[in-house]
Protein backbone atom coordinates (compact mmCIF):
# COMPACT_ATOMS: atom_id res chain seq x y z
CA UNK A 1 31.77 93.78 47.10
CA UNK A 2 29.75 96.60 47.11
CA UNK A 3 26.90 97.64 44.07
CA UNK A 4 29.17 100.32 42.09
CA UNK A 5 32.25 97.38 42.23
CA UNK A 6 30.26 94.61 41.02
CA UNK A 7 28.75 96.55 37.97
CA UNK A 8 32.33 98.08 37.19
CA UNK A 9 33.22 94.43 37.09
CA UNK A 10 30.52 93.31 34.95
CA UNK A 11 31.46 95.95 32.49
CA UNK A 12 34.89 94.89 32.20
CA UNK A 13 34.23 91.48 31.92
CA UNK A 14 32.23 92.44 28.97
CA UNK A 15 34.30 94.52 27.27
CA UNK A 16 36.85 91.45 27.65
CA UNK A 17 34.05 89.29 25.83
CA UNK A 18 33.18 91.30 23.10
CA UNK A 19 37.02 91.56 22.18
CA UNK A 20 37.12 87.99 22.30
CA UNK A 21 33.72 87.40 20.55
CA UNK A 22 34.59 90.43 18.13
CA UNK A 23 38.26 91.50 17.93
CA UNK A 24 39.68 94.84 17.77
CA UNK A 25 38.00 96.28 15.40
CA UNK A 26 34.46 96.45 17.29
CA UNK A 27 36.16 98.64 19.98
CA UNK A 28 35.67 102.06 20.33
CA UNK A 29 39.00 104.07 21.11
CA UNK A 30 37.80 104.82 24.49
CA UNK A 31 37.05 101.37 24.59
CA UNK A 32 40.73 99.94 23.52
CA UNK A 33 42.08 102.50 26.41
CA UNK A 34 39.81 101.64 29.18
CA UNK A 35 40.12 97.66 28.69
CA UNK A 36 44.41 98.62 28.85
CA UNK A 37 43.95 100.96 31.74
CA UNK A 38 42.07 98.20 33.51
CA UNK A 39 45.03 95.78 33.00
CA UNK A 40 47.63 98.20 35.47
CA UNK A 41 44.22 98.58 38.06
CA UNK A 42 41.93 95.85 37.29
CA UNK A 43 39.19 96.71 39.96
CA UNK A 44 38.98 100.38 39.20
CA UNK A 45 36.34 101.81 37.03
CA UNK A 46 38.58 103.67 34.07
CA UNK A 47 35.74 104.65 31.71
CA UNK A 48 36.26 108.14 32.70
CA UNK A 49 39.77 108.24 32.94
CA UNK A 50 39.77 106.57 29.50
CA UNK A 51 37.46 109.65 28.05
CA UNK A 52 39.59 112.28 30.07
CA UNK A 53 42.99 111.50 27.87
CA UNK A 54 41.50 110.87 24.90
CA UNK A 55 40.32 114.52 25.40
CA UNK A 56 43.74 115.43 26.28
CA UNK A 57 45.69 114.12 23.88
CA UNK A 58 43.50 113.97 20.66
CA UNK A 59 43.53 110.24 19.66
CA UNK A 60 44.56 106.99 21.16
CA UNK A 61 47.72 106.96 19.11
CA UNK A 62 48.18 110.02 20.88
CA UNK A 63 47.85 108.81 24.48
CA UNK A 64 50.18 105.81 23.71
CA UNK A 65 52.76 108.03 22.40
CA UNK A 66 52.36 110.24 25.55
CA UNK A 67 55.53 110.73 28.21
CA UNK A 68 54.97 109.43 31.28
CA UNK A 69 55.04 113.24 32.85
CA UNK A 70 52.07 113.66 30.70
CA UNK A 71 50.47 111.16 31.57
CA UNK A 72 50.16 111.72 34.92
CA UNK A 73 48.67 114.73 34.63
CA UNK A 74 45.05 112.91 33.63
CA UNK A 75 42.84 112.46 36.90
CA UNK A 76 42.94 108.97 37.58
CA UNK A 77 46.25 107.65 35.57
CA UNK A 78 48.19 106.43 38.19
CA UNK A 79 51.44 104.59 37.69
CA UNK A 80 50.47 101.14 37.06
CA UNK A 81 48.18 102.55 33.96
CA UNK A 82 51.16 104.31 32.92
CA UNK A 83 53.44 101.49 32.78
CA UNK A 84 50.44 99.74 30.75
CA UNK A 85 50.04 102.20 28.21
CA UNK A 86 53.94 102.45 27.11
CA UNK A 87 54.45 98.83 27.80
CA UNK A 88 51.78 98.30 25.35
CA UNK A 89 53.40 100.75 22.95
CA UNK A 90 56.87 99.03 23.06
CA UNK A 91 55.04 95.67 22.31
CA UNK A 92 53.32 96.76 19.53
CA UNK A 93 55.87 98.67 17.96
CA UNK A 94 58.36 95.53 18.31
CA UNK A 95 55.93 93.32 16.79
CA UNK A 96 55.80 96.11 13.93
CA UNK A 97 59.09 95.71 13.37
CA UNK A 98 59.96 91.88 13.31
CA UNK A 99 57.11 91.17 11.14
CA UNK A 100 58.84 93.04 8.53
CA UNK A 101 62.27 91.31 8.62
CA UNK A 102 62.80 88.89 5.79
CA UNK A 103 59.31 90.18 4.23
CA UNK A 104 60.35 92.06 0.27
CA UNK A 105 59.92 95.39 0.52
CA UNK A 106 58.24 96.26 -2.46
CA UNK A 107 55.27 93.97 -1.51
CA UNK A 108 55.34 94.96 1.73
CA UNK A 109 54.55 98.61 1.43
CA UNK A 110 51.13 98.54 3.28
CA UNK A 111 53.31 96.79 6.55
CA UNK A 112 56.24 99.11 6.08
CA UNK A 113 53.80 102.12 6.34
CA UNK A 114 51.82 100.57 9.34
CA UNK A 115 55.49 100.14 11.31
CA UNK A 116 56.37 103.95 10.00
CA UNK A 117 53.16 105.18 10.98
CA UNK A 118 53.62 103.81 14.55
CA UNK A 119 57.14 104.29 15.11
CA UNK A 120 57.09 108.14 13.92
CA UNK A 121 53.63 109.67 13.50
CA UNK A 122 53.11 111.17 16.65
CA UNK A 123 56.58 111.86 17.84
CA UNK A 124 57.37 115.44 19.18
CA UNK A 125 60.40 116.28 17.34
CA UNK A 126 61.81 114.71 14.50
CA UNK A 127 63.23 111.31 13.83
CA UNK A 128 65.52 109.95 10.75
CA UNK A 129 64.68 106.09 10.20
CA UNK A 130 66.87 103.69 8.58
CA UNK A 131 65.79 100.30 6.95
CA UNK A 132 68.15 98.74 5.40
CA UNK A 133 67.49 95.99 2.93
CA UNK A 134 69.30 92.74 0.71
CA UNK A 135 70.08 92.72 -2.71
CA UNK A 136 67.00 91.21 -3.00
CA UNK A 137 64.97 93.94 -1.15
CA UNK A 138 64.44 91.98 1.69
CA UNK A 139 63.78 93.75 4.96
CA UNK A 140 66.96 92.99 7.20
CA UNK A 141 66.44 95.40 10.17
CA UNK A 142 65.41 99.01 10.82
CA UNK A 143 66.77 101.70 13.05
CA UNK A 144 66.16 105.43 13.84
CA UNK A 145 69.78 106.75 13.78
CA UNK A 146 69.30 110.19 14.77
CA UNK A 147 66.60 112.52 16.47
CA UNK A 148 66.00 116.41 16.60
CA UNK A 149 65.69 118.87 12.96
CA UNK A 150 66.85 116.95 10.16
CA UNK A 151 69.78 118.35 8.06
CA UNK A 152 72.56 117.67 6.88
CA UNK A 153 73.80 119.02 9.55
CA UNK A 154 72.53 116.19 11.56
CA UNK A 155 72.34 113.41 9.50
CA UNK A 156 76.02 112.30 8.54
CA UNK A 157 76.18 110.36 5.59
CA UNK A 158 79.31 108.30 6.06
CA UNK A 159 77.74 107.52 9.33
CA UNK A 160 74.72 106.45 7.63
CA UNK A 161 77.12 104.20 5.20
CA UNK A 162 78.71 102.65 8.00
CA UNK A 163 75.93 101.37 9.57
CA UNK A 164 74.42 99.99 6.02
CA UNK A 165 77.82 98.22 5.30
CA UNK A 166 77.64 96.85 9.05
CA UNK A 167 74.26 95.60 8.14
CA UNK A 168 75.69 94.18 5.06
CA UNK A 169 73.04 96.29 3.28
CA UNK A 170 73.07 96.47 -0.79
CA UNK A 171 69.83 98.84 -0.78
CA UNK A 172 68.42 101.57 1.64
CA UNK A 173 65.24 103.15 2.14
CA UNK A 174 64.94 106.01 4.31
CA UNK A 175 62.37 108.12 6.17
CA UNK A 176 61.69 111.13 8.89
CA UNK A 177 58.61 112.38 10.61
CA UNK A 178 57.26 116.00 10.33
CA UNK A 179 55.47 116.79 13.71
CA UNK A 180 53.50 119.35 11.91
CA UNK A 181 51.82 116.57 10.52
CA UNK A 182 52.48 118.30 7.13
CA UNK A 183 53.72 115.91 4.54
CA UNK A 184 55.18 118.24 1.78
CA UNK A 185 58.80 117.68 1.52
CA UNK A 186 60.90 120.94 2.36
CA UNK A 187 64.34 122.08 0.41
CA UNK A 188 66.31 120.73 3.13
CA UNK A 189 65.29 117.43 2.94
CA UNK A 190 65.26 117.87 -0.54
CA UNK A 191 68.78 118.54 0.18
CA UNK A 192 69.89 115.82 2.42
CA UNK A 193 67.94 113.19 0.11
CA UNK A 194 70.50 114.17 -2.71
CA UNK A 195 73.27 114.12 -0.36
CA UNK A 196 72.41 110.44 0.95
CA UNK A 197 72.11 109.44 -2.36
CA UNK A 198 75.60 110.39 -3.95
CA UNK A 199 77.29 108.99 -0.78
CA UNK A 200 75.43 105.56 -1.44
CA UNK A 201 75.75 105.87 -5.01
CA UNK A 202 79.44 106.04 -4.47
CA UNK A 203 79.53 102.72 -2.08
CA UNK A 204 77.13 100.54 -4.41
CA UNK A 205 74.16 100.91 -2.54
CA UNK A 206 70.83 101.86 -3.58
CA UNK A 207 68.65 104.42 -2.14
CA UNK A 208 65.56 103.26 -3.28
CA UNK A 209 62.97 106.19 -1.85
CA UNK A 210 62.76 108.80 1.37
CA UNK A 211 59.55 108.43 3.45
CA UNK A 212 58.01 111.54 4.82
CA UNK A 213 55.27 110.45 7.70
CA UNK A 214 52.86 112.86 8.47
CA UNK A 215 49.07 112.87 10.01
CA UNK A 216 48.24 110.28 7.31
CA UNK A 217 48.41 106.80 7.43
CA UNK A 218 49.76 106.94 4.53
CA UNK A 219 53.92 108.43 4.37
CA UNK A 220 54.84 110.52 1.34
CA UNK A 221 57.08 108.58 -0.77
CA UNK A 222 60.25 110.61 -3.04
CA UNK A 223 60.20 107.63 -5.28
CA UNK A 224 55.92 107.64 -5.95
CA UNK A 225 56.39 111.26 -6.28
CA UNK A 226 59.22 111.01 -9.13
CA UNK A 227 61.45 112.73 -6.70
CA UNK A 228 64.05 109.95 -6.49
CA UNK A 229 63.79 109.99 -10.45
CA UNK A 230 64.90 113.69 -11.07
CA UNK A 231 67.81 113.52 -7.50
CA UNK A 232 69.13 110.24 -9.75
CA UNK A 233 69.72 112.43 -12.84
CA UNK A 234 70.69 115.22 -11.29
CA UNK A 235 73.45 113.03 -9.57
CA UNK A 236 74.03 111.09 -12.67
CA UNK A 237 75.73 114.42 -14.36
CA UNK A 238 77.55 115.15 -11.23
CA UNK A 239 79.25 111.73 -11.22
């Protein structure tokens, strides 16, 4: 083993203490990336390559979220770091999304927004979630149901209903990403909010709020806002 292999494995075998030692949250974000990268190629130095797609792409969130064209496109990502970094992503955003099945909704806002934040944040185009919940407000399983601008045009509500009722779903909350990162709701979803709401309304089931996820970790909420307030009287004299 020559000099230049021996340190890069010294370095990685510290990095692999300190998370044990320390946890996550003494990492760096270069740090997280090059301790994954070094999982697909464990005896190649990836400091570098770590600090070359964090330039890229902005944030680690970022580079997990990256396609695999992408990707490949950083000196030194080869396709064993690839398959890391998305396998990685899948994993967490699976564990994301069990943890919140069976958990109450309502006092599991801080988890819901961690699994919406991950799922949606840095998506390229936009995607319409569905959780769908128990009379109780219990979590019973989340889906995105539809990608690309979202309208009415491309959000059908009896579609929407049919998937809550095959859920056996008594409550629903929704939410969408803007890839803007802008998290000021526009008249369209305005629109299709009061839409989803009279179609529910009409089949006993409760939208309880639309999420907007932006660059925040923290989604806009219709309901916080007194959004879903003013769409259930407006509906109310319709109905």
């Amino acid at each position: 083993m020559t000099r230049d292999a021996d340190k890069g494995s010294g370095h990685r075998q510290r990095l692999r203490e300190k998370f044990l030692e320390r946890g996550i949250d003494a990492f760096t974000d270069a740090e997280v990336l090059e301790l994954l990268l070094t999982l697909g190629t464990p005896r190649k130095d990836c400091k570098e390559t770590a600090r070359t797609a964090l330039a890229r792409f902005g944030s680690l969130p970022a580079v997990l979220e990256a396609e695999p064209a992408s990707l490949a496109a950083v000196k030194g990502l080869g396709p064993n770091n690839t398959f890391a970094i998305r396998f990685l992503h899948g994993v967490a955003r699976r564990y994301l999304r069990e943890r919140l099945r069976q958990k109450h909704y309502l006092r599991s806002s801080r988890e819901v927004a961690d699994y919406l934040a991950h799922a949606l944040r840095d998506l390229k185009r936009e995607a319409f979630m569905v959780i769908y919940l128990d009379a109780e407000h219990a979590i019973i399983d989340s889906a995105i149901v539809a990608h690309g601008t979202i309208t009415g045009n491309t959000i059908y509500p009896r579609e929407l209903i049919r998937e809550a009722l095959r859920h056996h779903a008594a409550a629903l909350v929704v939410a969408h990403n803007h890839p803007s990162g802008s998290l000021a709701p526009s008249a369209a979803d305005r629109h299709l909010t009061r839409n989803l709401h009279l179609a529910c309304t009409l089949m006993n089931i409760n939208l309880l709020d639309h999420l907007i996820v932006g660059s925040t970790a923290v989604p806009y909420s219709f309901a916080d806002h007194g959004l879903m307030a003013a769409i259930r009287e407006e509906c109310a004299a319709i109905l």
